[in-house]
C-alpha atoms as a PDB file:
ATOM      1  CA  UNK A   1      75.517  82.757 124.400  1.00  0.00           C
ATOM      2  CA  UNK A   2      75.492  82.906 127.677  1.00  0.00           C
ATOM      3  CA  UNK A   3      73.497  80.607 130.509  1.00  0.00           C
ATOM      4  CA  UNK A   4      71.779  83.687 132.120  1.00  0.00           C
ATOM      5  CA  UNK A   5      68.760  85.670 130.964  1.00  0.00           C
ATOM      6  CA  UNK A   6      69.713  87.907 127.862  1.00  0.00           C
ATOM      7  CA  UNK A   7      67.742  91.080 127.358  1.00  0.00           C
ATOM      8  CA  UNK A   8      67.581  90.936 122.875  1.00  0.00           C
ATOM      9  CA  UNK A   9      65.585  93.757 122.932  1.00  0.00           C
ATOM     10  CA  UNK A  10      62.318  94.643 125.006  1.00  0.00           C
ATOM     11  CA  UNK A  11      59.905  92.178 122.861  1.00  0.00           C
ATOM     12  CA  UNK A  12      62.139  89.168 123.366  1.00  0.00           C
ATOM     13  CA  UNK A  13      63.957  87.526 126.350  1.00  0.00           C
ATOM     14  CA  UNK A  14      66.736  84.667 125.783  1.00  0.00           C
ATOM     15  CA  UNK A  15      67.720  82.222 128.128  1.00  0.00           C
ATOM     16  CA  UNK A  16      70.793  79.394 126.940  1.00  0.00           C
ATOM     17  CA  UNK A  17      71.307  76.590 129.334  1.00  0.00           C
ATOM     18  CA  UNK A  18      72.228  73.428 129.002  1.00  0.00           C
ATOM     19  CA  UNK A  19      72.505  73.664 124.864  1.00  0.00           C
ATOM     20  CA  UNK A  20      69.011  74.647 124.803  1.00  0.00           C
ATOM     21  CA  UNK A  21      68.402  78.621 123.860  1.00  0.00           C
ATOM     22  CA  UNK A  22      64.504  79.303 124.875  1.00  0.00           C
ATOM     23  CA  UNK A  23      63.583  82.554 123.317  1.00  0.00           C
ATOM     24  CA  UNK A  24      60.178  84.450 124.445  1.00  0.00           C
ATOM     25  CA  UNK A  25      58.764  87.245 122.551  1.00  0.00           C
ATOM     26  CA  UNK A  26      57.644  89.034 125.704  1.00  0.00           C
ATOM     27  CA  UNK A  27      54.661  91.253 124.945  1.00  0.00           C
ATOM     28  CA  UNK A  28      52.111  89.760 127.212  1.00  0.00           C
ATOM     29  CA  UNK A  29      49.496  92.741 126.858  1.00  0.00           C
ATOM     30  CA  UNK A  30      49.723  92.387 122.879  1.00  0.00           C
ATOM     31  CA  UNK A  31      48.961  88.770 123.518  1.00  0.00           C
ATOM     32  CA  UNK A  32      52.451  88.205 122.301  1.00  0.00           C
ATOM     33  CA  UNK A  33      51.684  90.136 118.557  1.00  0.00           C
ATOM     34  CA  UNK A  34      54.323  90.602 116.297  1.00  0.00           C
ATOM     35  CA  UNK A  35      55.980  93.650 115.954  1.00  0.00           C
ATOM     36  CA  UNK A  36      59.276  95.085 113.688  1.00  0.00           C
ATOM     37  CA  UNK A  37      60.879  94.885 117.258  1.00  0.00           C
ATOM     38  CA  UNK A  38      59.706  91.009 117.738  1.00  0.00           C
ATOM     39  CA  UNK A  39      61.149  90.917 114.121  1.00  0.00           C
ATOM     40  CA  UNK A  40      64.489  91.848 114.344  1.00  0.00           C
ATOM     41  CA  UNK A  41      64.992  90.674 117.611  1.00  0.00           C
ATOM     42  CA  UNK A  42      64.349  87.089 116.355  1.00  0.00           C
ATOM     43  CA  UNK A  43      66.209  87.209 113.287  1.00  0.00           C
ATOM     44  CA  UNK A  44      69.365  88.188 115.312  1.00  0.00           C
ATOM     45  CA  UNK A  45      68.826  85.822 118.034  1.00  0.00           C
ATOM     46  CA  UNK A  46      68.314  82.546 115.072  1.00  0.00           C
ATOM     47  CA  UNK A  47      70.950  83.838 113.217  1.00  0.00           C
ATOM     48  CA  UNK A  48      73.587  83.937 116.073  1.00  0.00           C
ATOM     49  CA  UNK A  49      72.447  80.369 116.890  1.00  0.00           C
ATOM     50  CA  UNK A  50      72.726  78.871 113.962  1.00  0.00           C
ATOM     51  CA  UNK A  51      76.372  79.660 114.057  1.00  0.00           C
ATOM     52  CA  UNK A  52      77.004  78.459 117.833  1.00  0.00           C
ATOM     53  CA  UNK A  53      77.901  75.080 117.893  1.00  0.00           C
ATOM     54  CA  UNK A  54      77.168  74.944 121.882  1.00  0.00           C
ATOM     55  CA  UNK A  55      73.478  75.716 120.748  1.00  0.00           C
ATOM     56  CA  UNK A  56      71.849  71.754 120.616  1.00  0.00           C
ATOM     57  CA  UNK A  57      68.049  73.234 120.130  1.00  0.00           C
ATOM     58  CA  UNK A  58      65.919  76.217 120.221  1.00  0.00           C
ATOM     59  CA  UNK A  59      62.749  76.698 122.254  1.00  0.00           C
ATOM     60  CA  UNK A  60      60.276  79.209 121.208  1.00  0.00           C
ATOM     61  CA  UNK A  61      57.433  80.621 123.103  1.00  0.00           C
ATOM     62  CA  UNK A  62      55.220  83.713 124.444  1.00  0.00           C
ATOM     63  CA  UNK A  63      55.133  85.486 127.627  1.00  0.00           C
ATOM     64  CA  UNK A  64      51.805  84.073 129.929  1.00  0.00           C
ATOM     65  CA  UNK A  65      49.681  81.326 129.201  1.00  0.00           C
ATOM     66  CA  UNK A  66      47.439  83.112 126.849  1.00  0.00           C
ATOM     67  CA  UNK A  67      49.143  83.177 123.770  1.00  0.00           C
ATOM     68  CA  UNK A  68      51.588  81.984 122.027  1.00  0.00           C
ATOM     69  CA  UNK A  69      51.676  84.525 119.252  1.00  0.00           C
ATOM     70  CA  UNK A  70      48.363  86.267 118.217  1.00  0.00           C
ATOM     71  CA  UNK A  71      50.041  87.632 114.783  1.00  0.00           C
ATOM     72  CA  UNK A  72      50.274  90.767 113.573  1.00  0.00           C
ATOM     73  CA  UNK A  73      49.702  93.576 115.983  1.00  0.00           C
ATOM     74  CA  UNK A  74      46.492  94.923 114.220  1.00  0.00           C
ATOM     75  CA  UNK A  75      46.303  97.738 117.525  1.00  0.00           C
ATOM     76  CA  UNK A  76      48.904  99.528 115.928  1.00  0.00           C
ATOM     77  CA  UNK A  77      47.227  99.915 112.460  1.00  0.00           C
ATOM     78  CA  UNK A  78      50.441  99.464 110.527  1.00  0.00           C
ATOM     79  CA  UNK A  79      50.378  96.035 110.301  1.00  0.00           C
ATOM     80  CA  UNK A  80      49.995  95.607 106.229  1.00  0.00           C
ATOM     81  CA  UNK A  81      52.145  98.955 105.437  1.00  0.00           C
ATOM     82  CA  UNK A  82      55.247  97.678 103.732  1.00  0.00           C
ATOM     83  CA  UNK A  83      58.310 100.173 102.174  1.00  0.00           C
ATOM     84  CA  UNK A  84      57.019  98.722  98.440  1.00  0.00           C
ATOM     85  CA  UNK A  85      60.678  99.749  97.095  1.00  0.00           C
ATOM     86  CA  UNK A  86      62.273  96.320  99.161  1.00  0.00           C
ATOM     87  CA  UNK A  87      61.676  93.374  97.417  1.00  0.00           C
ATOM     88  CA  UNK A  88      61.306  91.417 100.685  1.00  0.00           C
ATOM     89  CA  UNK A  89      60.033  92.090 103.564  1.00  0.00           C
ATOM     90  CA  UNK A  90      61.145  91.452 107.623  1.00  0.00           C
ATOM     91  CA  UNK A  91      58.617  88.893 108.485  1.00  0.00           C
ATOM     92  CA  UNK A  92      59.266  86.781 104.853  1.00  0.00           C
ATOM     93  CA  UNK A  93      62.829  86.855 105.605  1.00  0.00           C
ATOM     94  CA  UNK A  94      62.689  85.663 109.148  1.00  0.00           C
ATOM     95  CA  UNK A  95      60.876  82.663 107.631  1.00  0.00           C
ATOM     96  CA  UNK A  96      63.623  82.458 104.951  1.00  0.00           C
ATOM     97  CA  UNK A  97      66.145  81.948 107.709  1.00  0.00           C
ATOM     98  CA  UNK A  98      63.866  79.583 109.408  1.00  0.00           C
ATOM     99  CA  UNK A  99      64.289  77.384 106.068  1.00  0.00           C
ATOM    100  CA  UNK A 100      68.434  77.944 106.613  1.00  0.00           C
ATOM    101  CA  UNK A 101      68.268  76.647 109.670  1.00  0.00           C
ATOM    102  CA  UNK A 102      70.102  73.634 111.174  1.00  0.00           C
ATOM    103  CA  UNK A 103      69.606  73.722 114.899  1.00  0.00           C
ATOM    104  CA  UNK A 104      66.488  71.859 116.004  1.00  0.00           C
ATOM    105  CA  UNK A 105      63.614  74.689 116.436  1.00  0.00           C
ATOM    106  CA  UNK A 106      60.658  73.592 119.038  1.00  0.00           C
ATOM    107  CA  UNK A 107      57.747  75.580 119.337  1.00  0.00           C
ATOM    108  CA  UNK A 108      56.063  75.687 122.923  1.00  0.00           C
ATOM    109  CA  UNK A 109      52.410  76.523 122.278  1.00  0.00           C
ATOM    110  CA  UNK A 110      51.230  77.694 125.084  1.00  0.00           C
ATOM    111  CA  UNK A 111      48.061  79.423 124.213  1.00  0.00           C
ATOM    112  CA  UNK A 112      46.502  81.167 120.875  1.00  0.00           C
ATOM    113  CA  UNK A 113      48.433  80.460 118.160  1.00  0.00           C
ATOM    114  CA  UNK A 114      46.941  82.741 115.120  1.00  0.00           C
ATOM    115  CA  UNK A 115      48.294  84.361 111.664  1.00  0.00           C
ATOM    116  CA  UNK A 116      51.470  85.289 112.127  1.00  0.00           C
ATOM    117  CA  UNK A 117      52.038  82.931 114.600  1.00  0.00           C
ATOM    118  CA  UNK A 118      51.172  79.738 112.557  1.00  0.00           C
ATOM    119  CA  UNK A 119      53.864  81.029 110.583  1.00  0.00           C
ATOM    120  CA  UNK A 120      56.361  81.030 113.979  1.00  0.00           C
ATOM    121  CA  UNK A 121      54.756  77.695 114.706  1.00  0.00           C
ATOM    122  CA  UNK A 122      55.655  76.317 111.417  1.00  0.00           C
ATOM    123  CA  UNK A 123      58.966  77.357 110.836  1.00  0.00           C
ATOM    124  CA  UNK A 124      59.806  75.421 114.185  1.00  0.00           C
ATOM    125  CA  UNK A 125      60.639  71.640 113.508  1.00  0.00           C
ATOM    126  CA  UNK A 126      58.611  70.015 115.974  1.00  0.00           C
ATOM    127  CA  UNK A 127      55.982  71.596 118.385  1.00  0.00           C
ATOM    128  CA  UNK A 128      54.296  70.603 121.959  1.00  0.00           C
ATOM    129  CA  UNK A 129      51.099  72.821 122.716  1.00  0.00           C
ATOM    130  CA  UNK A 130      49.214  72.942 126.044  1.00  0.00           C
ATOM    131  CA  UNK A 131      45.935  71.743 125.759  1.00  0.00           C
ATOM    132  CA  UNK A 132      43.857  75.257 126.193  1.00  0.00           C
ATOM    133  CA  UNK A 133      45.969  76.266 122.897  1.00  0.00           C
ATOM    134  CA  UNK A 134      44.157  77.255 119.812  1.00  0.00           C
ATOM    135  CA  UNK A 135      45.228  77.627 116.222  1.00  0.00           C
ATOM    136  CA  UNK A 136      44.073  79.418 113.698  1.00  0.00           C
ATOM    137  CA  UNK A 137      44.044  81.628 110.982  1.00  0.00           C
ATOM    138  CA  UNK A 138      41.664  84.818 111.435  1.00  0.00           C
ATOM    139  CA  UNK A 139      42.952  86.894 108.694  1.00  0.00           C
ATOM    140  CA  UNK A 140      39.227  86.922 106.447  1.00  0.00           C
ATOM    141  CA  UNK A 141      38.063  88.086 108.874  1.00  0.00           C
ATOM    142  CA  UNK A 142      39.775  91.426 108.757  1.00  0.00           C
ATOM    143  CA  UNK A 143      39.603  91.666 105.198  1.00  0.00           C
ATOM    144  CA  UNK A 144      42.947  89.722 104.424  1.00  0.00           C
ATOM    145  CA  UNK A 145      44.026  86.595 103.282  1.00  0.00           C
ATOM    146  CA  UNK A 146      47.309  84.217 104.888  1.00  0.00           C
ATOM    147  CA  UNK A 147      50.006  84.781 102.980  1.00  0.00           C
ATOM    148  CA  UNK A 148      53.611  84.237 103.647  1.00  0.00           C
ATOM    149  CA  UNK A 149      52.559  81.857 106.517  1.00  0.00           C
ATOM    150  CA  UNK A 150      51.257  79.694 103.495  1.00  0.00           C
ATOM    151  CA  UNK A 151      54.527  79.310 102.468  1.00  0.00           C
ATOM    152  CA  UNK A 152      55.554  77.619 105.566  1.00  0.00           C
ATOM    153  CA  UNK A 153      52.172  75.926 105.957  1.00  0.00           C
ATOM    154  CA  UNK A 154      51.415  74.410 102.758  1.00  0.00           C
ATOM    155  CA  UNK A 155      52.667  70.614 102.876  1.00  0.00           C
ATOM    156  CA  UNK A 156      53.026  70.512 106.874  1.00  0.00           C
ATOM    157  CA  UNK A 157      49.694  69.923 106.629  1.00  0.00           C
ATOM    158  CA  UNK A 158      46.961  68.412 104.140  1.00  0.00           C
ATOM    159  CA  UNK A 159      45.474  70.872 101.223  1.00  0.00           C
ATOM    160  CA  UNK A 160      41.669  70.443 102.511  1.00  0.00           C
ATOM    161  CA  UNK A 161      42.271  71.302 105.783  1.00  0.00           C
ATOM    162  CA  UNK A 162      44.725  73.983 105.164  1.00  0.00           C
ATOM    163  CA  UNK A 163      42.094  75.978 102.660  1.00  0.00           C
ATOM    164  CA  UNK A 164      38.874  75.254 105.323  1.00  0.00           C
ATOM    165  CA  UNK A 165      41.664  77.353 107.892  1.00  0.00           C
ATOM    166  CA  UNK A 166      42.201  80.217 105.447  1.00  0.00           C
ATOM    167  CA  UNK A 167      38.716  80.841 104.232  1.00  0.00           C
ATOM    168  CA  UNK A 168      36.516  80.005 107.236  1.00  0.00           C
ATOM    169  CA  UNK A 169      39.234  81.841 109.593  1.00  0.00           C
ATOM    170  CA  UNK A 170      37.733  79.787 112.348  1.00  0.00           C
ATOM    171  CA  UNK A 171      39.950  78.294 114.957  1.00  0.00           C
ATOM    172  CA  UNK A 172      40.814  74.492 115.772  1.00  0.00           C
ATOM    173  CA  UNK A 173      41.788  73.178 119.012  1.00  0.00           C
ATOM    174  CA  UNK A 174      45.018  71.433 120.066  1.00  0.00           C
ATOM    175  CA  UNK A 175      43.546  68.027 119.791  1.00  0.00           C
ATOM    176  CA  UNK A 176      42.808  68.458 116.293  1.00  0.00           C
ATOM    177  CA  UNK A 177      45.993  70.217 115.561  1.00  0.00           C
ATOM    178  CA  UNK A 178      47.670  66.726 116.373  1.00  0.00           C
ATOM    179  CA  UNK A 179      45.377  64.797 114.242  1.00  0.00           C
ATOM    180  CA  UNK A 180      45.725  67.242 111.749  1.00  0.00           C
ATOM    181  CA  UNK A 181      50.136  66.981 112.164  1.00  0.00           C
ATOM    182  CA  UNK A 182      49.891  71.081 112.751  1.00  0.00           C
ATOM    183  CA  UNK A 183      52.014  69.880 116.612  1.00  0.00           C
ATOM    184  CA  UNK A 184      53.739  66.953 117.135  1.00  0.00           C
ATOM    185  CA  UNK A 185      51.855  66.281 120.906  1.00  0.00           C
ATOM    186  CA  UNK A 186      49.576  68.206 123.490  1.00  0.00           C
ATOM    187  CA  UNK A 187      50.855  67.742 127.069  1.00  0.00           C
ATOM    188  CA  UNK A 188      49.145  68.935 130.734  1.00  0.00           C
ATOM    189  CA  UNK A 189      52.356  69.983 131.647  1.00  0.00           C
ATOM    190  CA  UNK A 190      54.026  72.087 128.471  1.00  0.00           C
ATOM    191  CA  UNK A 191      57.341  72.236 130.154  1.00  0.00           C
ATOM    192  CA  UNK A 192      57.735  68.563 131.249  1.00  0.00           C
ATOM    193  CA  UNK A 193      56.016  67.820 127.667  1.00  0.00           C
ATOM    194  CA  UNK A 194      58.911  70.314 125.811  1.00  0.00           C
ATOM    195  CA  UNK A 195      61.795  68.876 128.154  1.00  0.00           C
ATOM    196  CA  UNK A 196      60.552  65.208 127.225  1.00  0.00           C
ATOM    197  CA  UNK A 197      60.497  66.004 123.800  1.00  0.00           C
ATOM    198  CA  UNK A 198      64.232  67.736 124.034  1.00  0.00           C
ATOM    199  CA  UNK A 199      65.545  64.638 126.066  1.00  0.00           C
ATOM    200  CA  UNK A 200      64.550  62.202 122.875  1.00  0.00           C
ATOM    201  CA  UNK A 201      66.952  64.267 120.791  1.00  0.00           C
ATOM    202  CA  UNK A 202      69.358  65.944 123.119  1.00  0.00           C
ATOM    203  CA  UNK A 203      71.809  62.828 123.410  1.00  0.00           C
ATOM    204  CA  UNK A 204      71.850  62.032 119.485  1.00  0.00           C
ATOM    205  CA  UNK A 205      74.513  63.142 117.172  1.00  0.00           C
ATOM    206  CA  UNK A 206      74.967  67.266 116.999  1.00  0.00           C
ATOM    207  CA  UNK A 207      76.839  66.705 113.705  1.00  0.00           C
ATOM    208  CA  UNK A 208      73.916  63.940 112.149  1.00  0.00           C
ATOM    209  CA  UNK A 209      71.218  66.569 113.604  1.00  0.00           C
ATOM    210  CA  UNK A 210      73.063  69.573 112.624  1.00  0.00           C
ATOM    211  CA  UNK A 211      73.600  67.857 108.693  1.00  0.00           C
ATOM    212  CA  UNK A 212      70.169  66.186 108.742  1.00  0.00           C
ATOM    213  CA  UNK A 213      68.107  69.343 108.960  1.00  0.00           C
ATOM    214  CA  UNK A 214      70.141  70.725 106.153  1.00  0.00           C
ATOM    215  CA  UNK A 215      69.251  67.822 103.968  1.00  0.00           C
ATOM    216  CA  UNK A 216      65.804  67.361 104.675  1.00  0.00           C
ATOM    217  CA  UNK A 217      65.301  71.328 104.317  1.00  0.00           C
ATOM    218  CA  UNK A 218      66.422  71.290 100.906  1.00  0.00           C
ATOM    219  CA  UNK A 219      64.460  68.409  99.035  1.00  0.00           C
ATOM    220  CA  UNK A 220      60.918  69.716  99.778  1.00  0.00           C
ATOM    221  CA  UNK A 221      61.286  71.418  96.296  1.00  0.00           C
ATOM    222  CA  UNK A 222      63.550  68.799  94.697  1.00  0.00           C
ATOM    223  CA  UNK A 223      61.736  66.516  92.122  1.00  0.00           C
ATOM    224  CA  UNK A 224      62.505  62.586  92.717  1.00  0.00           C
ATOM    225  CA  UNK A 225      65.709  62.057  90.498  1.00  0.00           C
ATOM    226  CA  UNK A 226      67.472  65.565  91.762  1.00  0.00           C
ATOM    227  CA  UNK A 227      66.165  64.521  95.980  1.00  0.00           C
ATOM    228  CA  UNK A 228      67.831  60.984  95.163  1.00  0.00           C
ATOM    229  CA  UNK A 229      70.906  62.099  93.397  1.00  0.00           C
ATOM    230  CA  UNK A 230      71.065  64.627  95.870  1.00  0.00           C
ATOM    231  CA  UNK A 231      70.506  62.140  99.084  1.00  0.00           C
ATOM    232  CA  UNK A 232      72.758  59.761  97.783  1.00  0.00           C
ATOM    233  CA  UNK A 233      75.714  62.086  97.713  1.00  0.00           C
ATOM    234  CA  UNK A 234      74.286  63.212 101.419  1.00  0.00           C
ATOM    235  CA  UNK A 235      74.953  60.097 102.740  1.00  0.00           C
ATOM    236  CA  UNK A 236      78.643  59.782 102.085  1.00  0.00           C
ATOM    237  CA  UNK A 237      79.150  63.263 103.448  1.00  0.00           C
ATOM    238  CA  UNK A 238      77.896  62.400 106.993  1.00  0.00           C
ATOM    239  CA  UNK A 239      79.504  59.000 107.016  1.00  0.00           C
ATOM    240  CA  UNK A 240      82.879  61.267 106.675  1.00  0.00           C
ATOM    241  CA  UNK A 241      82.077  63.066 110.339  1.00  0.00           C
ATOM    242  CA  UNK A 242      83.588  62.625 113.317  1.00  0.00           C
ATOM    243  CA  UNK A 243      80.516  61.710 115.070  1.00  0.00           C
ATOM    244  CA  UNK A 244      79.310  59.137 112.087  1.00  0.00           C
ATOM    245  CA  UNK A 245      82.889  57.313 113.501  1.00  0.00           C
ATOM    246  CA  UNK A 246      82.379  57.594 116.780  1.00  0.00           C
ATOM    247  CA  UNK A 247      78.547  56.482 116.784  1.00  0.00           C
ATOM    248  CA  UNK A 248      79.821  53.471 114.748  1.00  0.00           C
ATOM    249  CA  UNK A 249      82.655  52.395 117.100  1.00  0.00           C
ATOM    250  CA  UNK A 250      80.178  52.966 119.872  1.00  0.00           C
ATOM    251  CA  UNK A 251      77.696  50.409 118.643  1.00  0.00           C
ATOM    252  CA  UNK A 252      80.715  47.840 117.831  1.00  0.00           C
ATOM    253  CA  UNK A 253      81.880  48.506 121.559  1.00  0.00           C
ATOM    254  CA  UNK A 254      78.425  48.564 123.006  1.00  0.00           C
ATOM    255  CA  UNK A 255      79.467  51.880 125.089  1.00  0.00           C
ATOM    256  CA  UNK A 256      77.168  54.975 124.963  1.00  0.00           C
ATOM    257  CA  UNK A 257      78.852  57.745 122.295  1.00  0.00           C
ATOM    258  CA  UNK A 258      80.966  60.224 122.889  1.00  0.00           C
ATOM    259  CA  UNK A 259      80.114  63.071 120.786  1.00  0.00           C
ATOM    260  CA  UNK A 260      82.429  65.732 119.119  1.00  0.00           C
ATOM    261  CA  UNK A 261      79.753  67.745 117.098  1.00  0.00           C
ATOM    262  CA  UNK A 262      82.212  67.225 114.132  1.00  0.00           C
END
């Protein structure tokens, strides 16, 4: 990755610099909708991250201040056609990777934030959204229901909330989406807000980070006895990096860390 603009395709710009790779699905007119292009473009860009150890976090976002993502791209009218021979299906798997991955994913909400794209939002680890931003999930009123978002969805945030979003389809604001945990803070200024956000992390242990989201992905479906015997054997693993040593030293030495990633 390189730290210059990189064209991914026509639906999505990436930018690296500074660790940081900020990704923006660039379809402005389509109120940033998703599209197979948006798709694949994505899945390629997350995938070669995950596996570049000079990527410290991910940015996501949409072209303008509109919208963030507005979902599907219903102008199209292909939007629910699916090849029924393939068990799975683009969108599902880009939020399977999302679940593999173990570089810190922000979103940066910077407008409407429906269907499809409470799915991008939620497959990000942490979130900042501008305070015009709303977030919803329309798709009753088209004569569907929210489904592989719910996958993503269900536990980020409460049951009773989650079901008055999917059956009323009515939009909440970004103050509620805080109270509700949907973001994790609404700022004036979303790119001082994201940066802030990024600096809290940034200077913490790659390795920790990097092994941290792999844990935490993984015992969401875990039942109590298999999450502790599987934490407990967690533990001893990170304790074993290079950076676990180093942190250590650096506390005894009272000296800021020098980190290896390792």
């Amino acid at each position: 990755m390189s730290d210059s603009p990189t064209n991914t395709g026509a639906d999505l710009i990436a930018h690296q610099q500074d660790g940081v790779l900020r990704l923006t699905i660039q379809r402005e007119s389509r109120r940033n909708a998703i599209s197979p292009a948006v798709i694949n473009a994505l899945t390629a860009a997350l995938t070669s991250a995950n596996s570049d150890r000079s990527v410290r976090a991910i940015v996501l976002t949409g072209a303008g201040d509109k919208a963030f993502c507005a979902g599907a791209d219903l102008q199209s009218g292909q939007s629910f056609q699916f090849d029924y021979a393939e068990p799975t299906q683009g969108f599902a798997n880009l939020l399977r990777l999302s679940r593999q991955m173990t570089v810190p994913m922000v979103a940066r909400v910077n407008g409407a934030c429906m269907a499809g794209g409470m799915g991008l939002l939620a497959m990000c680890d942490l979130a900042v959204a501008a305070p015009h931003a709303q977030f919803g999930l329309p798709e009753v009123k088209v004569g569907v229901f929210p489904a592989q978002v719910l996958s993503v969805l269900n536990g980020l945030i409460g049951a009773r909330a989650l079901t008055e979003l999917c059956i009323t389809g009515e939009p909440i604001g970004a103050e509620e989406a805080l109270r509700l945990g949907l973001i994790n803070r609404v700022s004036e200024d979303l790119d001082a807000g994201v940066d802030a956000l990024l600096n809290r992390f940034l200077d913490k242990s790659p390795a920790a980070i990097r092994r941290g989201l792999y844990l935490m992905k993984r015992i969401g479906a875990m039942s109590f006895e298999e999450s502790m015997a599987f934490t407990e054997s967690q533990i001893g693993l990170i304790a074993l990096t290079e950076d676990a040593a180093e942190g250590q030293a650096a506390f005894r030495e009272k000296r800021p860390p020098r980190w290896s990633g390792r």
